[in-house]
C-alpha atoms as a PDB file:
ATOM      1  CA  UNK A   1      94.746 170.793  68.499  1.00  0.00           C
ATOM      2  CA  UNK A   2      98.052 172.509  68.338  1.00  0.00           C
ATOM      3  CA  UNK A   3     100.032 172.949  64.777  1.00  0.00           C
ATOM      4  CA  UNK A   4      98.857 172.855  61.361  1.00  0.00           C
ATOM      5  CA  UNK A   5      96.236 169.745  60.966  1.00  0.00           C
ATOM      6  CA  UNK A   6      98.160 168.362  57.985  1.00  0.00           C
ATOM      7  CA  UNK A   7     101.282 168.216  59.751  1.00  0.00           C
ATOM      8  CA  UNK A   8      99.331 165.815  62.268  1.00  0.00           C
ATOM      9  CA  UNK A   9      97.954 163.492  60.282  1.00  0.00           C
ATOM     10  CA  UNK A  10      98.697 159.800  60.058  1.00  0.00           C
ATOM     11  CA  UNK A  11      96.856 156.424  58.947  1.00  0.00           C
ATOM     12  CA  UNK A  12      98.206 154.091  61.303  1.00  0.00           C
ATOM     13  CA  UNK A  13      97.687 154.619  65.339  1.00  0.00           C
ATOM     14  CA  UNK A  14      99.645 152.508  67.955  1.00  0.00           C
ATOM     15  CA  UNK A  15      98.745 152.350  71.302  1.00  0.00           C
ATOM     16  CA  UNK A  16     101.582 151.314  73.789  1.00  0.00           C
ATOM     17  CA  UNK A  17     100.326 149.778  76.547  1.00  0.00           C
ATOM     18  CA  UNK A  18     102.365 148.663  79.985  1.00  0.00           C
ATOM     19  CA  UNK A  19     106.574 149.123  79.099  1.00  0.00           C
ATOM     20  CA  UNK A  20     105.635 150.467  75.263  1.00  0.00           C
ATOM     21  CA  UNK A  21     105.776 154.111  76.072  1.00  0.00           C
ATOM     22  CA  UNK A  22     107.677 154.987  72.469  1.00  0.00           C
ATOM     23  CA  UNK A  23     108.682 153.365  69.069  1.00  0.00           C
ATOM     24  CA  UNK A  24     111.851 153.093  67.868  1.00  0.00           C
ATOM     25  CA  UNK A  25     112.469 154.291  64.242  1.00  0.00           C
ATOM     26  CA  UNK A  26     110.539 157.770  64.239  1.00  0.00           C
ATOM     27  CA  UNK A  27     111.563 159.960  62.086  1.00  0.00           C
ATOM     28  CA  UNK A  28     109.760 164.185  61.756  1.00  0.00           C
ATOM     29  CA  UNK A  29     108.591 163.346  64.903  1.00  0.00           C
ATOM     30  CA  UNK A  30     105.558 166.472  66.294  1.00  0.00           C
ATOM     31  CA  UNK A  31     103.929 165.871  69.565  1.00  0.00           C
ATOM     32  CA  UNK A  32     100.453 167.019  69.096  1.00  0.00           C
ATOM     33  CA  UNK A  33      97.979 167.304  72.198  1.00  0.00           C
ATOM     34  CA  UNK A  34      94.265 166.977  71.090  1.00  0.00           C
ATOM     35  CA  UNK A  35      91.147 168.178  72.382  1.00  0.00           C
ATOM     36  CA  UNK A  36      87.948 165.908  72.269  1.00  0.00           C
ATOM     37  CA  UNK A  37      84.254 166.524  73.229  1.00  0.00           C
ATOM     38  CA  UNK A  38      85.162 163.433  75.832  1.00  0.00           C
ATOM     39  CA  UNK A  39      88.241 165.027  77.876  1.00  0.00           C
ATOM     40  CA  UNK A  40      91.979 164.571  77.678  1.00  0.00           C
ATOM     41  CA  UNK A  41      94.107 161.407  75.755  1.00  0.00           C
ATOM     42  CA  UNK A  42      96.645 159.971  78.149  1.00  0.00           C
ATOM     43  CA  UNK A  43      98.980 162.066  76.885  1.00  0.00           C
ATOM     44  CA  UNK A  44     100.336 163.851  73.937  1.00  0.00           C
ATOM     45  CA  UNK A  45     100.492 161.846  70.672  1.00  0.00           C
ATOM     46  CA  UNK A  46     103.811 160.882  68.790  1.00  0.00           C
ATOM     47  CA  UNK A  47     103.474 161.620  65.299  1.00  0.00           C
ATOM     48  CA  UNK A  48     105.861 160.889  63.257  1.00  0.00           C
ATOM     49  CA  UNK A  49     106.804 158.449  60.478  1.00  0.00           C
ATOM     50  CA  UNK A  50     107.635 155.035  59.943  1.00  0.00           C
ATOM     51  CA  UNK A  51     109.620 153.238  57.522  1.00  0.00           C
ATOM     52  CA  UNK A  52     107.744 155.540  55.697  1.00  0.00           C
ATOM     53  CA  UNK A  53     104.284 155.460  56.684  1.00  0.00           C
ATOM     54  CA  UNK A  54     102.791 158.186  59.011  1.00  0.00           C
ATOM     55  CA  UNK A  55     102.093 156.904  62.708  1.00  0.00           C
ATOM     56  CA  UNK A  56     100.570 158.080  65.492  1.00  0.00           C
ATOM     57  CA  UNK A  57     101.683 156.523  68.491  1.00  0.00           C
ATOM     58  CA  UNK A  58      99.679 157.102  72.153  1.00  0.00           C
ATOM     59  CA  UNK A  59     100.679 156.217  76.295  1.00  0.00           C
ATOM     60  CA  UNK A  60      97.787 154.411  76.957  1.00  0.00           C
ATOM     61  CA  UNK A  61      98.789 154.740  80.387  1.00  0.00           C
ATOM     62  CA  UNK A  62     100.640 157.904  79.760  1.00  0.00           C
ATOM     63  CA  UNK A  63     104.521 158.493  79.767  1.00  0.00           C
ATOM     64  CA  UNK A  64     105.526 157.319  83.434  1.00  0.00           C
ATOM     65  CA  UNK A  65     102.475 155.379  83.808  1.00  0.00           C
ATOM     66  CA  UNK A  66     100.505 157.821  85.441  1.00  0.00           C
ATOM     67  CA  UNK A  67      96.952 156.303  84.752  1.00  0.00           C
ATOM     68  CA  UNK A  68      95.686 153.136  86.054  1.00  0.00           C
ATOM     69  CA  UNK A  69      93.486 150.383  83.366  1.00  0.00           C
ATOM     70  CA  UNK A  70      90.387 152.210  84.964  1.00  0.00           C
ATOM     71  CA  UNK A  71      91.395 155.783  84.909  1.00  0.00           C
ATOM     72  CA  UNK A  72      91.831 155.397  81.358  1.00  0.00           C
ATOM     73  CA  UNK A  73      89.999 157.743  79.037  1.00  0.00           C
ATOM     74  CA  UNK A  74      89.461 155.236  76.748  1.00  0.00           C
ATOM     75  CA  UNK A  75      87.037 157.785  74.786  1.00  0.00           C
ATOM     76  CA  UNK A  76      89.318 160.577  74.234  1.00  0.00           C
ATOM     77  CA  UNK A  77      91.974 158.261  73.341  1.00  0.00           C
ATOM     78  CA  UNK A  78      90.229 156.863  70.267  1.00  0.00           C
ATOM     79  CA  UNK A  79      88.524 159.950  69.195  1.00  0.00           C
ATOM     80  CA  UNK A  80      92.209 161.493  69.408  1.00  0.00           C
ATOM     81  CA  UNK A  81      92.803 158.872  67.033  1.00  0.00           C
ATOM     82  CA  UNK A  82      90.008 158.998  64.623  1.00  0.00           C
ATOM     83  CA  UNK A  83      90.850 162.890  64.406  1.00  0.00           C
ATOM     84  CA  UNK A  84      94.277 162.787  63.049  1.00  0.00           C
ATOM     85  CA  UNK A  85      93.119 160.539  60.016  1.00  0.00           C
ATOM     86  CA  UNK A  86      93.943 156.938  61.748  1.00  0.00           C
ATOM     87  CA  UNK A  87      92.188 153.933  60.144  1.00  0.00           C
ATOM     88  CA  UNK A  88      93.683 151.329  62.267  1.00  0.00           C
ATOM     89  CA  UNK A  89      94.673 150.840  65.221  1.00  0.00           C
ATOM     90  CA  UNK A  90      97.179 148.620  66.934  1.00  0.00           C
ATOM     91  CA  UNK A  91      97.071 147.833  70.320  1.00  0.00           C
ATOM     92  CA  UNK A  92     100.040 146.944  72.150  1.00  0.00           C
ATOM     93  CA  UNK A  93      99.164 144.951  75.581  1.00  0.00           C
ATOM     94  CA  UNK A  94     100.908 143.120  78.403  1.00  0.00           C
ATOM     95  CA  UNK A  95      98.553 140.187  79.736  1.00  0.00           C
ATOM     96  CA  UNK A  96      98.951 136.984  81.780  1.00  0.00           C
ATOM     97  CA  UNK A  97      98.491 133.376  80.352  1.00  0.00           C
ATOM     98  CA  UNK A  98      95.736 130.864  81.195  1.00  0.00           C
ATOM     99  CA  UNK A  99      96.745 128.117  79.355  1.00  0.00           C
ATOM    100  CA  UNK A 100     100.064 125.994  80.409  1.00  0.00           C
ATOM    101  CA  UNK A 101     100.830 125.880  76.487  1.00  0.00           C
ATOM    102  CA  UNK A 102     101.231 130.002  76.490  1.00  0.00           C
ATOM    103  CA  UNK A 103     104.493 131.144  78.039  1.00  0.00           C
ATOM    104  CA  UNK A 104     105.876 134.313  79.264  1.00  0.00           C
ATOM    105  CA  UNK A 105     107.478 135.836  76.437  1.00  0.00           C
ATOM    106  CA  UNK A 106     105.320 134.742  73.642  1.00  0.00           C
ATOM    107  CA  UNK A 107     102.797 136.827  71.634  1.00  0.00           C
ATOM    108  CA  UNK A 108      99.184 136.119  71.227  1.00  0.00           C
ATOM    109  CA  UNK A 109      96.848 137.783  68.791  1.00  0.00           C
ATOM    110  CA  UNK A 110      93.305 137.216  69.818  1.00  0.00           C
ATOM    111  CA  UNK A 111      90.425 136.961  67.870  1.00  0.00           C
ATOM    112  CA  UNK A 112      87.682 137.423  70.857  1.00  0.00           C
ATOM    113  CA  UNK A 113      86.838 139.168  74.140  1.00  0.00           C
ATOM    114  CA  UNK A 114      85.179 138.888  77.165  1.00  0.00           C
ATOM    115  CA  UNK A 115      84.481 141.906  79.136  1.00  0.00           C
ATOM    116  CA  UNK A 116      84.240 142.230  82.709  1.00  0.00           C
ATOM    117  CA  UNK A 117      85.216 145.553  83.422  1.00  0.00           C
ATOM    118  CA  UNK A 118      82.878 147.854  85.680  1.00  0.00           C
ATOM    119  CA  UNK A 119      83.539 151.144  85.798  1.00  0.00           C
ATOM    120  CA  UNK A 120      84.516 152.414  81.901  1.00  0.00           C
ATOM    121  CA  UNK A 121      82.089 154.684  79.414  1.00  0.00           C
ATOM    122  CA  UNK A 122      82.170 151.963  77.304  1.00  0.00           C
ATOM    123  CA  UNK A 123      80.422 153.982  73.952  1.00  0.00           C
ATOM    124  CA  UNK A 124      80.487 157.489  72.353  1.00  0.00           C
ATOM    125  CA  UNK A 125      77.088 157.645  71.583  1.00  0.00           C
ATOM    126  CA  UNK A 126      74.492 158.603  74.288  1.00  0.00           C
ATOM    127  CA  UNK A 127      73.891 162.367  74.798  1.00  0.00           C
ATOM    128  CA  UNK A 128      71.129 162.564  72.025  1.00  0.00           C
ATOM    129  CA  UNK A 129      72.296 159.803  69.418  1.00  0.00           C
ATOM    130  CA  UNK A 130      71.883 155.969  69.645  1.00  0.00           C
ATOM    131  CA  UNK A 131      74.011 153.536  68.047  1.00  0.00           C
ATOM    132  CA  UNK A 132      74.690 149.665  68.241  1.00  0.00           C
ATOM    133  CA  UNK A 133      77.477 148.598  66.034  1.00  0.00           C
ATOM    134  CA  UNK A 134      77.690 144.782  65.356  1.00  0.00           C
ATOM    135  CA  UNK A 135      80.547 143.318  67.824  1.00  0.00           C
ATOM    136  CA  UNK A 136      80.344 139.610  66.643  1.00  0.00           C
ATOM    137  CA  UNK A 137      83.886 139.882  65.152  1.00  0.00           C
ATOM    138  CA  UNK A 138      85.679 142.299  67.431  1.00  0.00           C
ATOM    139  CA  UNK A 139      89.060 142.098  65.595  1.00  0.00           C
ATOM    140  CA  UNK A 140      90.016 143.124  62.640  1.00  0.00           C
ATOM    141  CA  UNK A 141      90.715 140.042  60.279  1.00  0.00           C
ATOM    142  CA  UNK A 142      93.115 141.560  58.033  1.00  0.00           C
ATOM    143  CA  UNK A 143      94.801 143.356  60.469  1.00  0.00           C
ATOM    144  CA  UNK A 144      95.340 140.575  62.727  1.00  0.00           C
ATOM    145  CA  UNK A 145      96.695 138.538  59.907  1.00  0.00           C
ATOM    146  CA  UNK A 146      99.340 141.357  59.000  1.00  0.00           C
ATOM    147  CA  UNK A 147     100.713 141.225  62.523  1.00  0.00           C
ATOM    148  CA  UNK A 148     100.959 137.712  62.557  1.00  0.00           C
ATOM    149  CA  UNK A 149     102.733 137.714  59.004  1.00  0.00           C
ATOM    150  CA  UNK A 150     105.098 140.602  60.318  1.00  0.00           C
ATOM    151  CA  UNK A 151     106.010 138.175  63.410  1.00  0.00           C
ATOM    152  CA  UNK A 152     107.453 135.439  61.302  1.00  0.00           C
ATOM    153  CA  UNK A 153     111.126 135.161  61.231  1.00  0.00           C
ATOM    154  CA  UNK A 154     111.497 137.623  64.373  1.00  0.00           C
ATOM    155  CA  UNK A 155     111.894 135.256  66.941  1.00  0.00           C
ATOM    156  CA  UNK A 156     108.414 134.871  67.753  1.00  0.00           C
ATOM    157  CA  UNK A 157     106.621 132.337  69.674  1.00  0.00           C
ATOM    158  CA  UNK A 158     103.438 133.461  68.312  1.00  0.00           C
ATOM    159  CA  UNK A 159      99.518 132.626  69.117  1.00  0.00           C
ATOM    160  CA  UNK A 160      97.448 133.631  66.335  1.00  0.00           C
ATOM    161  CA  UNK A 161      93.717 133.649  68.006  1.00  0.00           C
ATOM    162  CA  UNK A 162      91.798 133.204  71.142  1.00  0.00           C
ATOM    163  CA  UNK A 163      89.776 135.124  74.077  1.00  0.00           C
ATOM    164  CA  UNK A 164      91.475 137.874  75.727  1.00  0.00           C
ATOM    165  CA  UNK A 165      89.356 138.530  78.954  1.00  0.00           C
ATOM    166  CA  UNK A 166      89.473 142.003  80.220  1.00  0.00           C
ATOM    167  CA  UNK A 167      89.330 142.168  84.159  1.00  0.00           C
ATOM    168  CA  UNK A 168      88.794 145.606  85.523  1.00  0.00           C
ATOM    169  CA  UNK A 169      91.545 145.737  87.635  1.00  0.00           C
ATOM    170  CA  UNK A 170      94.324 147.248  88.842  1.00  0.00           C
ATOM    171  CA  UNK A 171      94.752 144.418  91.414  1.00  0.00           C
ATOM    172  CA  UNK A 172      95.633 141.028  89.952  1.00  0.00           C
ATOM    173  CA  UNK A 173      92.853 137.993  90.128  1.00  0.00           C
ATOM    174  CA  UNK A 174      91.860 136.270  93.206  1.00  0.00           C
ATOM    175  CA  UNK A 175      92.915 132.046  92.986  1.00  0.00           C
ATOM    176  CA  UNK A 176      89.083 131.390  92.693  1.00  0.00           C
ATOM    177  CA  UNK A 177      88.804 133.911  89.776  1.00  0.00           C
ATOM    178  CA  UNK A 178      91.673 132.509  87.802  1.00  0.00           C
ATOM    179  CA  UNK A 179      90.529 128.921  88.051  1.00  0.00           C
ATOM    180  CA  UNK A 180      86.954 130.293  86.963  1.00  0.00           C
ATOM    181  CA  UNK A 181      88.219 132.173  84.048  1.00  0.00           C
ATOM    182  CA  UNK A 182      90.138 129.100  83.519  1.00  0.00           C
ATOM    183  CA  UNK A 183      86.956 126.708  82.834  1.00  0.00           C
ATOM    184  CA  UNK A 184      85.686 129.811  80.719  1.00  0.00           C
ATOM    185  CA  UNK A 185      88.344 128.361  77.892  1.00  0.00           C
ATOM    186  CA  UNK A 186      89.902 131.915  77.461  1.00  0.00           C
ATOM    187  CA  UNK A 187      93.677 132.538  76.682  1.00  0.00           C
ATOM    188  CA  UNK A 188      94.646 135.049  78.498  1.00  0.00           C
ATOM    189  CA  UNK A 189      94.301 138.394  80.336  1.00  0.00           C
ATOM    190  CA  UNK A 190      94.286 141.918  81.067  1.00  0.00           C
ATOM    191  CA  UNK A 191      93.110 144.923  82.009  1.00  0.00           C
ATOM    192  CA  UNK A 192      92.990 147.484  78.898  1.00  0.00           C
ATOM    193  CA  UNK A 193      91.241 146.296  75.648  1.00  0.00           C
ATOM    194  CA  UNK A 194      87.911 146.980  76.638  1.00  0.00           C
ATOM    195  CA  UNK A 195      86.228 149.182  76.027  1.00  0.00           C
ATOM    196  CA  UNK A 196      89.403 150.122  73.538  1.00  0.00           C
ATOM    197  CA  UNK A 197      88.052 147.276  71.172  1.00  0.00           C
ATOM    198  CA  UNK A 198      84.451 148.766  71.388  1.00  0.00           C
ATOM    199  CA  UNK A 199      85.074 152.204  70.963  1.00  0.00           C
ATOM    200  CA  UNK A 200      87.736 151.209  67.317  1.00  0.00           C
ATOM    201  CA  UNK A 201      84.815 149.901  66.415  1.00  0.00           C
ATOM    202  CA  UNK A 202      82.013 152.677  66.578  1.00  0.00           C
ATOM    203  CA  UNK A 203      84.835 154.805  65.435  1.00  0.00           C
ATOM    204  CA  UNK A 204      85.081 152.816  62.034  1.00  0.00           C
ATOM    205  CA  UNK A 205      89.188 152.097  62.809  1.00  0.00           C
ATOM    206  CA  UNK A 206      90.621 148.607  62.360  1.00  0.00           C
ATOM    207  CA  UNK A 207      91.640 147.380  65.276  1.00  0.00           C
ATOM    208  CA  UNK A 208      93.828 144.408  66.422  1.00  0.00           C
ATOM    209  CA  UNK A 209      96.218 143.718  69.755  1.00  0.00           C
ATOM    210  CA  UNK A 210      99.382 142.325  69.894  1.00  0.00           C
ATOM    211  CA  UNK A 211      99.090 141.071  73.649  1.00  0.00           C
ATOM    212  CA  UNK A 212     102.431 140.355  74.696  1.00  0.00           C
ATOM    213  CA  UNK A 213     102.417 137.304  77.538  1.00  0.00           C
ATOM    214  CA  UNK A 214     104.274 138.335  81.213  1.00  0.00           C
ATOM    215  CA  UNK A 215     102.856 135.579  83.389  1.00  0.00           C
ATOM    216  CA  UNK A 216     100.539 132.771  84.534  1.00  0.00           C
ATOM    217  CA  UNK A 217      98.393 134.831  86.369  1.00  0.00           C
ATOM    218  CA  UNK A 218      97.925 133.028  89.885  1.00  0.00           C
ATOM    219  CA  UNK A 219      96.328 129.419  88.604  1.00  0.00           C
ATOM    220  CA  UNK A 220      99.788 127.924  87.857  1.00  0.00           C
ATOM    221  CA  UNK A 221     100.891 125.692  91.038  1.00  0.00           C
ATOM    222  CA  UNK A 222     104.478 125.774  90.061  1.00  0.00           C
ATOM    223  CA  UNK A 223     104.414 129.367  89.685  1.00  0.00           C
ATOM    224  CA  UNK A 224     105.467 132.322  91.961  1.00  0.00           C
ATOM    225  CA  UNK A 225     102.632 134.510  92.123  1.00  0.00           C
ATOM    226  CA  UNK A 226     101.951 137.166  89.863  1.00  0.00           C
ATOM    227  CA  UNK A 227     104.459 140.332  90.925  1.00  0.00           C
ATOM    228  CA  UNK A 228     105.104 143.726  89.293  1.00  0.00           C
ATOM    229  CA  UNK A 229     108.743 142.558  89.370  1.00  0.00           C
ATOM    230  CA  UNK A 230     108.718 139.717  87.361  1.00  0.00           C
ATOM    231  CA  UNK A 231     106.072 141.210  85.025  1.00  0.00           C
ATOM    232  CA  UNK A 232     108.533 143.838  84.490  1.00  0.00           C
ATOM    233  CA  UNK A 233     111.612 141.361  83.465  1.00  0.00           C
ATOM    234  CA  UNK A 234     109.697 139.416  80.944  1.00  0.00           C
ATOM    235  CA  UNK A 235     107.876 142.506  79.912  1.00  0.00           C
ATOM    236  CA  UNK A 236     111.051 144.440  78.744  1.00  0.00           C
ATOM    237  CA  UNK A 237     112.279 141.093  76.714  1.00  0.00           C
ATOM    238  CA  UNK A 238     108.680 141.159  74.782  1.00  0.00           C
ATOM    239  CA  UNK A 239     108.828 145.282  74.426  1.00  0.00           C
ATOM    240  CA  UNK A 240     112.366 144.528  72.261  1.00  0.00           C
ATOM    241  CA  UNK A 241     110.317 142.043  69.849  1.00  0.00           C
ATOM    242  CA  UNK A 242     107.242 144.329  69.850  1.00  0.00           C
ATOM    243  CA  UNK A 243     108.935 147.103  68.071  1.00  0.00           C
ATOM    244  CA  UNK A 244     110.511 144.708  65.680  1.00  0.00           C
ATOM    245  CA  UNK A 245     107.332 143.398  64.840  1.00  0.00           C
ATOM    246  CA  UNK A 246     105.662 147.151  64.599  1.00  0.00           C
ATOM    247  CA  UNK A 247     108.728 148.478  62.293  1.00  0.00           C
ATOM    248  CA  UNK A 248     107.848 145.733  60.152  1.00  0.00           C
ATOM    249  CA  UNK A 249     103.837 145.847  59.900  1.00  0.00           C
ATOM    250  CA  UNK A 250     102.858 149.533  59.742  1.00  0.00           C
ATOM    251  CA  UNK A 251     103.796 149.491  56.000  1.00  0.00           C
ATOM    252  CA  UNK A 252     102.265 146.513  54.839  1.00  0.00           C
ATOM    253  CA  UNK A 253      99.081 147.832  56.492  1.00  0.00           C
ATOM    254  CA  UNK A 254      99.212 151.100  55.382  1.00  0.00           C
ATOM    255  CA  UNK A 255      97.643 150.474  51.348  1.00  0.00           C
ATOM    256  CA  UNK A 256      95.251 147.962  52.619  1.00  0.00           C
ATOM    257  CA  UNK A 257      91.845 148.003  50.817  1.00  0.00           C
ATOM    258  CA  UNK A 258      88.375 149.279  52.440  1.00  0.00           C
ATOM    259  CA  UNK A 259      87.825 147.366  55.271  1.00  0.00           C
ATOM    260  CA  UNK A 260      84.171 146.180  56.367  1.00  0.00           C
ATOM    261  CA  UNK A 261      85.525 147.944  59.792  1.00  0.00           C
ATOM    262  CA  UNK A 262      85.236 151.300  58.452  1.00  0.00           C
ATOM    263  CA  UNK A 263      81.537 150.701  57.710  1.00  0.00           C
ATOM    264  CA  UNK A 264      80.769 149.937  61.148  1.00  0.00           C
ATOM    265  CA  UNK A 265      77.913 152.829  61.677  1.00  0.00           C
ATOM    266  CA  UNK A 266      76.060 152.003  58.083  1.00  0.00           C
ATOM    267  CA  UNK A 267      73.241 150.542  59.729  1.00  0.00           C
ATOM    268  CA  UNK A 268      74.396 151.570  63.371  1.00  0.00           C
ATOM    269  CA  UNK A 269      72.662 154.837  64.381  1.00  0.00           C
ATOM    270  CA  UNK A 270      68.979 153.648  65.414  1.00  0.00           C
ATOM    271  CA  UNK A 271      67.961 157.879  66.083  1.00  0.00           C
ATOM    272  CA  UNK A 272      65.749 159.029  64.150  1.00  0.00           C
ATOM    273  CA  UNK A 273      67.494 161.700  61.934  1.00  0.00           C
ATOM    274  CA  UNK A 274      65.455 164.380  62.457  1.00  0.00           C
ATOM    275  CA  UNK A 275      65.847 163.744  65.940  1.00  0.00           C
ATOM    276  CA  UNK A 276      69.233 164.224  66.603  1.00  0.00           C
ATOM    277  CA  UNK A 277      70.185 167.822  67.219  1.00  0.00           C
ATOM    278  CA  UNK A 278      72.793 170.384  65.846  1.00  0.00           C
ATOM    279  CA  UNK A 279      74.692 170.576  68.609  1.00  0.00           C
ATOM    280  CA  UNK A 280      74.856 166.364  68.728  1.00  0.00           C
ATOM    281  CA  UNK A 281      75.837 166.519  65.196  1.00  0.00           C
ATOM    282  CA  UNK A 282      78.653 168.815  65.992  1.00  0.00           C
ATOM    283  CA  UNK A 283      79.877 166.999  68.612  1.00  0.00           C
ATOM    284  CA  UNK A 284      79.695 163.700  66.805  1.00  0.00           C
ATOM    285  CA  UNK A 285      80.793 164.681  63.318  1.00  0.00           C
ATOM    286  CA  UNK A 286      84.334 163.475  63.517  1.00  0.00           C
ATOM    287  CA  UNK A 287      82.780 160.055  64.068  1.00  0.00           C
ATOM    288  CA  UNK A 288      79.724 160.317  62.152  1.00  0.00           C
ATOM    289  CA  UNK A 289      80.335 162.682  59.103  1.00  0.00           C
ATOM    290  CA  UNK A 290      80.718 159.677  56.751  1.00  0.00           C
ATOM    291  CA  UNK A 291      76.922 158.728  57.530  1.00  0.00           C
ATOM    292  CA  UNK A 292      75.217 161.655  59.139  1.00  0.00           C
ATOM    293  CA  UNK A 293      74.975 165.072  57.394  1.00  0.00           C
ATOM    294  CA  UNK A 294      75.379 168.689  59.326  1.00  0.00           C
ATOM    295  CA  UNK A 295      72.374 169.798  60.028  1.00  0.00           C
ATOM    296  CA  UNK A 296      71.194 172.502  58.150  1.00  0.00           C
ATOM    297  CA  UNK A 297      71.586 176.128  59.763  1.00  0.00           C
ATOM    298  CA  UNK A 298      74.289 174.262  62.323  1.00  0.00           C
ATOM    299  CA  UNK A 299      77.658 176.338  62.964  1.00  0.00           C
END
């Protein structure tokens, strides 16, 4: 990591997805580029502060959308995260409606998940270390309910809960997969939150997504079908509101209490201790420190 580590740090990490690719308002703003045992971020992170509050804000696609949902290093991205001091995270997500009473342009803050992606490392720990974090609740309660207080009296049509299903992607859904997902009951979709959601979690951050609503998908009859085009145009109306509703949330979030989140990995790591090597430990300890000691004699 480049620069002094203090200058870098920050509680409060925003990832931009489609149309975010900055945030308004930052002030002593350092671009930092981080290392991680799991590859490159998407790009440099944004540090700088907030009404405030320190932030570090992340491309998820990169700046100029360079990376598609599955070339994502969804890994490096969160451990980027986790090393600058972030405790929670707030994802910022376009996604397409399944339900006639969710229209382009409003906001939806789910509650659950499906996943259906494919092709993602979808956990840190394997290499050595074994670890199954409880998933029940993938949001962050508190967190969710600070970006749906922040939303009042902006303008928003807001949707506080429901399934966000996770598609692997890039190419839109098939007719037959968007009445399916349909009957499934879920609210909406996309293509980035998982394994994002999974990996917040073994990393101990908060983690909530303010998925901001471009299009029916291809189930609506009346509809045109789903094009970047249009995407774009509503996309670039919700982007405005999103950084309204950011400006306004990262300091109410900020002097939250302990969250259960950040004890994710108390009962978590199933490897035995004695088992798990130096090396491992090394690797791991910006996850793991909290729970899992250096090993004695380890450099």
């Amino acid at each position: 990591m480049k620069g002094k580590k203090m200058d870098g740090q920050a509680s409060v990490g925003v990832i931009g997805g489609s149309g975010l690719y900055d945030i308004e308002g930052l002030k002593s703003v350092r671009e930092i580029r981080v290392r991680t045992p799991f590859g490159a971020p998407s790009d440099a992170i944004i540090v700088g502060t907030l009404e405030g509050t320190r932030v570090a804000f992340l491309s998820r696609h990169g700046r100029g959308h360079r990376l598609n949902p599955s070339e994502i290093n969804y890994r490096a991205n969160i451990y980027a995260l986790k090393s600058l001091g972030v405790s929670r995270v707030i994802s910022v997500s376009a996604v397409g409606s399944m339900k006639e009473s969710i229209e382009p342009g409003d906001v939806v803050i789910p509650d659950q998940f499906i996943d259906l992606t494919k092709r993602r490392a979808s956990t840190f720990f394997e290499g050595g270390i074994v670890a199954h974090v409880a998933f029940g609740e993938p949001i962050c309660a508190a967190l969710a309910q600070a970006l749906a207080s922040s939303s009042e009296g902006l303008g928003a049509s807001l949707h506080r809960g429901g399934t966000y299903l996770c598609m692997e992607g890039p190419q839109f859904s098939t007719k037959g997969e968007s009445q399916l997902y349909r009957q499934w009951g879920v609210d909406v979709i996309g293509m980035t939150n998982m394994p994002e959601a999974k990996l917040a979690r073994e990393a101990e951050l908060c983690y909530a997504t303010m998925a901001l609503v471009t299009d029916y998908d291809c189930w609506h009859q009346t509809e045109e079908a789903v094009t970047v085009e249009a995407i774009l145009a509503t996309l670039h109306q919700n982007v405005a509101l999103a950084k309204q509703i950011l400006r306004k949330v990262v300091p109410s979030v900020v002097e939250a209490p302990a969250c259960p989140c950040h004890r994710a990995l108390d009962t978590a790591i199933v490897t035995a201790s004695k088992s798990i090597s130096a090396a491992v430990r090394k690797k791991f300890a910006v996850l793991t420190q909290r729970v899992l000691a250096p090993k004695k004699g380890a450099r």
